[in-house]
N, C-alpha and C. Protein backbone atom coordinates (compact mmCIF):
# COMPACT_ATOMS: atom_id res chain seq x y z
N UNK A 1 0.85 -1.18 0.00
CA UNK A 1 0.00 0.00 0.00
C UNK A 1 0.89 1.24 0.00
N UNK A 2 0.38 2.10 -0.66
CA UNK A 2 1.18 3.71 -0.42
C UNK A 2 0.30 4.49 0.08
N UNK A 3 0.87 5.85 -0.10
CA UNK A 3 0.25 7.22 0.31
C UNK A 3 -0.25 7.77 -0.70
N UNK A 4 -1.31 8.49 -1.36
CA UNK A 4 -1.35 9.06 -2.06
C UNK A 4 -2.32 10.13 -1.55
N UNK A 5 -2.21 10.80 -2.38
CA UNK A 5 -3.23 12.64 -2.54
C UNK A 5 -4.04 12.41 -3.35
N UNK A 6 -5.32 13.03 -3.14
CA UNK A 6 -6.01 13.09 -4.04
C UNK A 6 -7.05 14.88 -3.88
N UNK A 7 -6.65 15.12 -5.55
CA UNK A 7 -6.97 16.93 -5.45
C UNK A 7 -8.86 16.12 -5.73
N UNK A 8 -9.58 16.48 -5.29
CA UNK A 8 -10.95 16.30 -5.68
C UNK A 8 -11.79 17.50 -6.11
N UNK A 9 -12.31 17.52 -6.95
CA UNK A 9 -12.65 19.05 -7.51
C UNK A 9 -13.72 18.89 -7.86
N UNK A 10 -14.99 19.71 -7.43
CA UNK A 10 -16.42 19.79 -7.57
C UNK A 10 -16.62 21.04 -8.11
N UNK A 11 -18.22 20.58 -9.56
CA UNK A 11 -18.42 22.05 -10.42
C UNK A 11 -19.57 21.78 -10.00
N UNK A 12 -20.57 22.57 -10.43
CA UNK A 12 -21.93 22.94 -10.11
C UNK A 12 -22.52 24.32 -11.04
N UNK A 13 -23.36 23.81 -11.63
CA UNK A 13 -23.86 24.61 -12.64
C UNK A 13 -24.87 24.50 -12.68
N UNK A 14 -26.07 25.67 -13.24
CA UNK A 14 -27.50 25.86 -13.62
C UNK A 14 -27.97 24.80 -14.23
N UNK A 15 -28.92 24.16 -14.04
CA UNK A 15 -28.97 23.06 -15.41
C UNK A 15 -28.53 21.39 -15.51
N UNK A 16 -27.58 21.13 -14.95
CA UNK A 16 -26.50 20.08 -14.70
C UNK A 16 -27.77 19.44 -13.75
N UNK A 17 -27.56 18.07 -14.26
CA UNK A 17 -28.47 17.20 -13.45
C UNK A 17 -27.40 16.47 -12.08
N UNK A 18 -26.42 16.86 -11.94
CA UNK A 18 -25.58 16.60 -10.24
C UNK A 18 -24.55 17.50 -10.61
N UNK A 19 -23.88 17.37 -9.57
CA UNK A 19 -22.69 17.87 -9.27
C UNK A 19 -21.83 17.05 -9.65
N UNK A 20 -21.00 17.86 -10.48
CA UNK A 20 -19.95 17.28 -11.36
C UNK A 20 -18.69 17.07 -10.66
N UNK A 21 -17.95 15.93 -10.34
CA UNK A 21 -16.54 16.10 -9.83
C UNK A 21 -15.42 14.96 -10.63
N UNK A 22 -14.20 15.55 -10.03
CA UNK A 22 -12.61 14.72 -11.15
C UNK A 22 -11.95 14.85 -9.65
N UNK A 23 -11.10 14.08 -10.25
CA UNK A 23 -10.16 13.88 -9.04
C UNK A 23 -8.93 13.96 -9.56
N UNK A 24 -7.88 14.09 -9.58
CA UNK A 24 -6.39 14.10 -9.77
C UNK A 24 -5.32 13.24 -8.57
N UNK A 25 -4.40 12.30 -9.06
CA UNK A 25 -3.74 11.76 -7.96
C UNK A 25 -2.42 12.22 -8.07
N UNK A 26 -1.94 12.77 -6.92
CA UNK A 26 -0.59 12.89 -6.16
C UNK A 26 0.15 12.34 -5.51
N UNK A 27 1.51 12.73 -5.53
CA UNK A 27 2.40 11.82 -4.82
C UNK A 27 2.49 12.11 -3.16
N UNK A 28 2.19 13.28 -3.06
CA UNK A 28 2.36 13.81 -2.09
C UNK A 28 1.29 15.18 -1.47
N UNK A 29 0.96 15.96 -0.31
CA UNK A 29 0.76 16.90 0.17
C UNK A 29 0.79 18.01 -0.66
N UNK A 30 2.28 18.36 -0.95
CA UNK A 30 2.14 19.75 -1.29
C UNK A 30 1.79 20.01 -2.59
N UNK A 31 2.67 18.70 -3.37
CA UNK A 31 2.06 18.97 -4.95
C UNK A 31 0.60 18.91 -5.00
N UNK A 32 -0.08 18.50 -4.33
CA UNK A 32 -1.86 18.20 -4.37
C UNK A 32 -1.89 19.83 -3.87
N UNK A 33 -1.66 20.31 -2.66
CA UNK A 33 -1.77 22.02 -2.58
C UNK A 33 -1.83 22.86 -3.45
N UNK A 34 -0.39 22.62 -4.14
CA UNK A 34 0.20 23.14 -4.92
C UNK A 34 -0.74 23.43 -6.32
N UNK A 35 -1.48 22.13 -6.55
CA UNK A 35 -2.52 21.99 -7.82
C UNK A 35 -3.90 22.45 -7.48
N UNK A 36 -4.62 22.34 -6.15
CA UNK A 36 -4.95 22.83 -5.77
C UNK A 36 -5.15 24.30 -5.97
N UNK A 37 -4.27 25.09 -5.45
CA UNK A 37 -3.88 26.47 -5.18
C UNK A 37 -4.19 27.27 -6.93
N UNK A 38 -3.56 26.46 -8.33
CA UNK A 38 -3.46 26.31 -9.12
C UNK A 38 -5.09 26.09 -10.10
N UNK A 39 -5.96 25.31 -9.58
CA UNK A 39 -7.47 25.29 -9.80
C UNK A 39 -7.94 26.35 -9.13
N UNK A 40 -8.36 26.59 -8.08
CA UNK A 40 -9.05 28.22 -7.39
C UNK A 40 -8.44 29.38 -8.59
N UNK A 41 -6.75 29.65 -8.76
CA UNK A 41 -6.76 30.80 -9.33
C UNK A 41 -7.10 30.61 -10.74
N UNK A 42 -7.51 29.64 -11.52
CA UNK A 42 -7.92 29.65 -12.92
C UNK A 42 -9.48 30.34 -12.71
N UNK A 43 -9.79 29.28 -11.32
CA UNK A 43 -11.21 29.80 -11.32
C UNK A 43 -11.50 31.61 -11.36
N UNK A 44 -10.27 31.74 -10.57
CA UNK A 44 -10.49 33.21 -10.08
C UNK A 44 -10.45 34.62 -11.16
N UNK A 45 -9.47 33.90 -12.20
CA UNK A 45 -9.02 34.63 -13.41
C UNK A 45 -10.27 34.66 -14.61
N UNK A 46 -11.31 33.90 -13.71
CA UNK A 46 -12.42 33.81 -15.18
C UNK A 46 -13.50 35.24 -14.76
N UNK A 47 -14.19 35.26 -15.94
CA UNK A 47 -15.15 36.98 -15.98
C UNK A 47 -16.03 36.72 -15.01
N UNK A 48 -16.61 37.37 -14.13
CA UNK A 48 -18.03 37.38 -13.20
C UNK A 48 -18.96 36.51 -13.66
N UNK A 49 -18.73 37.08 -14.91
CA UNK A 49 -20.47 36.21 -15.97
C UNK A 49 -20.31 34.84 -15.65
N UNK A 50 -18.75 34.64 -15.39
CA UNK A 50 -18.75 32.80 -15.35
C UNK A 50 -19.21 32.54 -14.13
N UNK A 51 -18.52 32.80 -13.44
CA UNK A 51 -18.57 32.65 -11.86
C UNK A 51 -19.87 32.91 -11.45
N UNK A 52 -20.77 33.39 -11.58
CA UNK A 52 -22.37 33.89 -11.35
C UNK A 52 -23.01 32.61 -11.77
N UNK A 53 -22.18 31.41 -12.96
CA UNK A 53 -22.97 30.61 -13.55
C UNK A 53 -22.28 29.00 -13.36
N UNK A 54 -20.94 29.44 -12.26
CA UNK A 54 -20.31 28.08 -11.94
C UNK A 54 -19.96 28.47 -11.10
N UNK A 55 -20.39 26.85 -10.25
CA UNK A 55 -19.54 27.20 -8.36
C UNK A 55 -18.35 25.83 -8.44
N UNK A 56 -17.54 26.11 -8.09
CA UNK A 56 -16.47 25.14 -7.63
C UNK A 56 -16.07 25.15 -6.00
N UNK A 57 -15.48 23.94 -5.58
CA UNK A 57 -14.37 23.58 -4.43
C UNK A 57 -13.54 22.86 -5.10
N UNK A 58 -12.88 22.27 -4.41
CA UNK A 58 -11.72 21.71 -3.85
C UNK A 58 -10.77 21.45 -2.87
N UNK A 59 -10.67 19.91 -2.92
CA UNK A 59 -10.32 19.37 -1.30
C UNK A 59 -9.33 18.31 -1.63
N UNK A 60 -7.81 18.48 -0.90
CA UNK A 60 -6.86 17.41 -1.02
C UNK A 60 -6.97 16.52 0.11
N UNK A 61 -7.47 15.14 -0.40
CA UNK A 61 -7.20 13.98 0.76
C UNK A 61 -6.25 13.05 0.37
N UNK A 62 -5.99 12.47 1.53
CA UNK A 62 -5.18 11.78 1.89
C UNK A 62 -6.01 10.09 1.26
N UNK A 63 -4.94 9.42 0.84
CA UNK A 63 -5.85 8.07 0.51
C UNK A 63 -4.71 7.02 0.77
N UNK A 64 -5.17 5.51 1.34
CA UNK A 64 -3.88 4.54 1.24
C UNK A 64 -4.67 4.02 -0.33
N UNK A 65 -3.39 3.47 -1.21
CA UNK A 65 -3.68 3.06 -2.54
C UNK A 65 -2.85 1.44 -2.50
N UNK A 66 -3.37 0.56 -3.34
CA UNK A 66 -2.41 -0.10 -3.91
C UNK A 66 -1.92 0.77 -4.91
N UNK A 67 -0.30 0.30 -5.71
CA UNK A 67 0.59 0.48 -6.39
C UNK A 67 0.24 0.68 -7.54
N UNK A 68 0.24 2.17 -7.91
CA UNK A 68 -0.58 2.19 -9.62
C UNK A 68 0.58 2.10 -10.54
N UNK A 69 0.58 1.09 -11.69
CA UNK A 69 1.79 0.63 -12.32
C UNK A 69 1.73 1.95 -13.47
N UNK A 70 2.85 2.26 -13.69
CA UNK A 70 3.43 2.75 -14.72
C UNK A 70 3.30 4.71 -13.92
N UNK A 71 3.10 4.77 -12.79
CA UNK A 71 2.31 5.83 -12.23
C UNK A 71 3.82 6.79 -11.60
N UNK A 72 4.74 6.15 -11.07
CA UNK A 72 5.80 6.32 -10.23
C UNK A 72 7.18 5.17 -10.40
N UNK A 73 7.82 5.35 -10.71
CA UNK A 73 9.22 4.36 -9.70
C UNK A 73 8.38 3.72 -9.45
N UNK A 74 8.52 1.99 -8.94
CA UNK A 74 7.99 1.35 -8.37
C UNK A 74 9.18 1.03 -6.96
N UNK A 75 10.39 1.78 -7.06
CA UNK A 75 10.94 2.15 -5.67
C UNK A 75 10.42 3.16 -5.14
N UNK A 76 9.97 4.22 -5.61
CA UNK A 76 8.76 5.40 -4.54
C UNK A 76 7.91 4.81 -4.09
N UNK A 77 7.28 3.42 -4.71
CA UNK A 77 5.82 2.91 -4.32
C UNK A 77 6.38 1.96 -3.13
N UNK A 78 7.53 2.16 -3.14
CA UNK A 78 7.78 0.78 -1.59
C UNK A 78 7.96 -0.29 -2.01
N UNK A 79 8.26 -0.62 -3.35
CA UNK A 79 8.41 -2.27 -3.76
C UNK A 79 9.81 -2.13 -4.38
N UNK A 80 9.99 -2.90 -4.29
CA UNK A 80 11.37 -3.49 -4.96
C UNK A 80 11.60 -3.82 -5.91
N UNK A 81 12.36 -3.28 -7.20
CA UNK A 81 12.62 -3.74 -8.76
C UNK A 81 13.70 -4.54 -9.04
């Protein structure tokens, strides 16, 4: 098992029959912050008109994973090559 991040990112719009969400996986904390930090200011850089007509969050958790192949080193993942 490892550690991984996960950036989880929720849209919400007029119209949309649920709430839309993606997830992104990380190796770590800060890069998930880091991407994080990185989604809010795209959001932030868009015109009013958008934002009046889309709501977003975003939330980095913590997850134990099995070993996603081809994802990392499989020496970062704790196994042995």
């Amino acid at each position: 098992m490892i550690k991984i991040w996960l950036l989880v990112a929720f849209m919400s719009a007029p119209g949309w029959p649920s709430v839309r969400t993606q997830a992104f996986v990380y190796p770590d904390e800060g890069t998930c912050v880091e991407a994080q930090v990185e989604f809010f200011n795209a959001y932030e850089s868009k015109p009013e008109s958008y934002k009046n007509l889309m709501i977003v969050d975003s939330h980095c958790l913590p997850f134990e994973s099995f070993a996603i192949p081809g994802w990392l080193p499989m020496e970062k993942m704790g196994f042995d090559t």
